[in-house]
C-alpha atoms as a PDB file:
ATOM      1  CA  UNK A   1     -51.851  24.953  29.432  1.00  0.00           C
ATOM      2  CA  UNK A   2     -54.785  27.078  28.110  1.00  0.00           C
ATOM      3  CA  UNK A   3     -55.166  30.290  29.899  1.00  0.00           C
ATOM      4  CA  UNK A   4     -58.650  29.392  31.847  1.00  0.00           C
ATOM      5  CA  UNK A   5     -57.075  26.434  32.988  1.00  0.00           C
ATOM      6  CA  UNK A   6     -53.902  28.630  34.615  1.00  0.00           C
ATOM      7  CA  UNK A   7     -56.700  31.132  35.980  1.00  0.00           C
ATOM      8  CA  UNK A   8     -58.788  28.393  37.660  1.00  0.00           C
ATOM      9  CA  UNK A   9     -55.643  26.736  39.402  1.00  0.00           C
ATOM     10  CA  UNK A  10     -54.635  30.777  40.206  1.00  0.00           C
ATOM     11  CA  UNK A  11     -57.857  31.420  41.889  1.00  0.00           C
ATOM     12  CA  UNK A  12     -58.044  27.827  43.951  1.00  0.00           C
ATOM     13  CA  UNK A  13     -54.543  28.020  44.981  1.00  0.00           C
ATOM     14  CA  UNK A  14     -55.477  31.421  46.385  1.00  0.00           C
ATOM     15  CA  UNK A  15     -58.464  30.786  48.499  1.00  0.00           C
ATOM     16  CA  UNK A  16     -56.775  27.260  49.800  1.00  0.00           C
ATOM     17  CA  UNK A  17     -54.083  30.120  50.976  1.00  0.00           C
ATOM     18  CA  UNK A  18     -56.478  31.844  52.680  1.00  0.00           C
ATOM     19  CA  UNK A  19     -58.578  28.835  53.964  1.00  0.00           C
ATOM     20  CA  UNK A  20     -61.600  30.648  52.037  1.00  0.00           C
ATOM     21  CA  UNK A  21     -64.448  28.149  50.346  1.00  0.00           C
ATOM     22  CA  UNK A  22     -65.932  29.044  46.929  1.00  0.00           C
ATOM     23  CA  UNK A  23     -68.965  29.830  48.869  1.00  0.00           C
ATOM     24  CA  UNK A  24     -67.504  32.248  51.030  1.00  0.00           C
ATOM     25  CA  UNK A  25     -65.566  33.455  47.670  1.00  0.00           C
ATOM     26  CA  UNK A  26     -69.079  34.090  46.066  1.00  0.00           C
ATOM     27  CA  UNK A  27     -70.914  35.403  49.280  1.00  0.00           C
ATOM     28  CA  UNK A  28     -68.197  38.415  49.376  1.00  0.00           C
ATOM     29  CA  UNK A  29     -67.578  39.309  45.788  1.00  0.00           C
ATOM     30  CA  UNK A  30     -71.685  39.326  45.032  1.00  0.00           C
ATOM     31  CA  UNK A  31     -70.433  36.671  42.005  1.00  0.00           C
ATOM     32  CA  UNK A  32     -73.209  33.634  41.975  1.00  0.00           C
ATOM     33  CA  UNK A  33     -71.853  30.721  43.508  1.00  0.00           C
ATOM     34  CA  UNK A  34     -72.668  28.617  39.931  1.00  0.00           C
ATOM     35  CA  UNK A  35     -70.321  31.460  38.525  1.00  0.00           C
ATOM     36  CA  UNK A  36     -67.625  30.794  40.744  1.00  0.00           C
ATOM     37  CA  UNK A  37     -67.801  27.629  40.443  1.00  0.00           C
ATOM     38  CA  UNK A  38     -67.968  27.195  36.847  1.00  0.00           C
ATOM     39  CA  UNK A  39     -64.817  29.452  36.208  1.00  0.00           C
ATOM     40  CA  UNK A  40     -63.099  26.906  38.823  1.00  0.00           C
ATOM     41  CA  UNK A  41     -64.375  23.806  36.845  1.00  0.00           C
ATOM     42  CA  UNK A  42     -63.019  25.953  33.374  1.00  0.00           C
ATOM     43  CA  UNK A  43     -66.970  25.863  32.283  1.00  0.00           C
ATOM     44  CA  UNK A  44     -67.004  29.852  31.995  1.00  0.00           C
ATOM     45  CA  UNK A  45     -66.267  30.805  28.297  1.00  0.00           C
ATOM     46  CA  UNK A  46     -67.254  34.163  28.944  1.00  0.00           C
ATOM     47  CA  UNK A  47     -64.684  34.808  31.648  1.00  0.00           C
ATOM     48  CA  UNK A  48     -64.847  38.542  31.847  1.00  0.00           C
ATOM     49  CA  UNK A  49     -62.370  40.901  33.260  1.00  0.00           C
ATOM     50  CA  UNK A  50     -64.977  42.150  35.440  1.00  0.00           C
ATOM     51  CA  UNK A  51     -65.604  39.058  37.252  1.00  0.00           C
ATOM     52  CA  UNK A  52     -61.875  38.124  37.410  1.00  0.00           C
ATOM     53  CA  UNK A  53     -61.475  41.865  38.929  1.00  0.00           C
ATOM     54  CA  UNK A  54     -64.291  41.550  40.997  1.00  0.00           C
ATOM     55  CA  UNK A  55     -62.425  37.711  42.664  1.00  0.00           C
ATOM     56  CA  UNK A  56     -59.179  39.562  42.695  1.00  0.00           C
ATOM     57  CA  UNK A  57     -61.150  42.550  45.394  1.00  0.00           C
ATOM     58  CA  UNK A  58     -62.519  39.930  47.145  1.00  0.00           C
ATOM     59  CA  UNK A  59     -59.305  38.321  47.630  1.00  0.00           C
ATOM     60  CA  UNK A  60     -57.053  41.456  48.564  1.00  0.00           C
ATOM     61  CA  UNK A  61     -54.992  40.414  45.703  1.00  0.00           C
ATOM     62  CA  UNK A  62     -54.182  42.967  42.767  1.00  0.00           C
ATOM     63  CA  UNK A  63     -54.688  41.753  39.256  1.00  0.00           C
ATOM     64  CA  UNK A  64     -51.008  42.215  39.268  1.00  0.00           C
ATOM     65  CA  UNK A  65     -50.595  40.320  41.980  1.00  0.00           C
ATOM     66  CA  UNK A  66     -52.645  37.187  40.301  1.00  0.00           C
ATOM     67  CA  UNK A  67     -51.162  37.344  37.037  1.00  0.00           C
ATOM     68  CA  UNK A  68     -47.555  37.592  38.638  1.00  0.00           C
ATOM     69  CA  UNK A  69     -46.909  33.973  39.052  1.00  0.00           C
ATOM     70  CA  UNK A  70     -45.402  31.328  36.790  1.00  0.00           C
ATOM     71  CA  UNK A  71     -48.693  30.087  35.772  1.00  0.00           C
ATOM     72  CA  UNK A  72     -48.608  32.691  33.400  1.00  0.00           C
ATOM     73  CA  UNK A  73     -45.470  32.069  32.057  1.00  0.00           C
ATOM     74  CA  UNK A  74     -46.142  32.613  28.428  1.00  0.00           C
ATOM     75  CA  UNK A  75     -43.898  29.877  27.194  1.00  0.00           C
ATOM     76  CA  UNK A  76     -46.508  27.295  28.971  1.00  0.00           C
ATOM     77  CA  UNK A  77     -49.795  29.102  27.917  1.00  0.00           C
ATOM     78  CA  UNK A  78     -52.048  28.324  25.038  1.00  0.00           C
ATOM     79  CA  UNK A  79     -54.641  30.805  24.213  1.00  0.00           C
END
């Protein structure tokens, strides 16, 4: 699995836990909604660790916190 891909399903199994929209995601974080939206979609080549910190804030979520899941194995990740 490429590593956008595992961030995208990361970030959408996140806000379905919290029963947040990617509207409501960009409305709090100050991250454009065609941002948002394009990282979910894996259209965002220039994923940044700003924006990806910026999501994480906005989610009460550390980036230790996102990263810590099997998603990330490394074994399953292509880069």
């Amino acid at each position: 699995m490429r590593l956008m891909t595992a961030i995208a399903l990361r970030i959408g199994d996140i806000l379905n836990a919290k029963g947040m929209t990617q509207l409501e995601l960009a409305e709090r974080s100050g991250i454009s909604q065609n941002t948002i939206t394009n990282v979910l979609n894996q259209n965002y080549n220039g994923m940044n660790t700003r924006v990806l910190y910026c999501i994480c804030e906005t989610l009460e979520i550390t980036l230790h916190d996102f990263f810590n899941d099997p998603l990330f194995d490394e074994k399953h990740l292509e880069y």
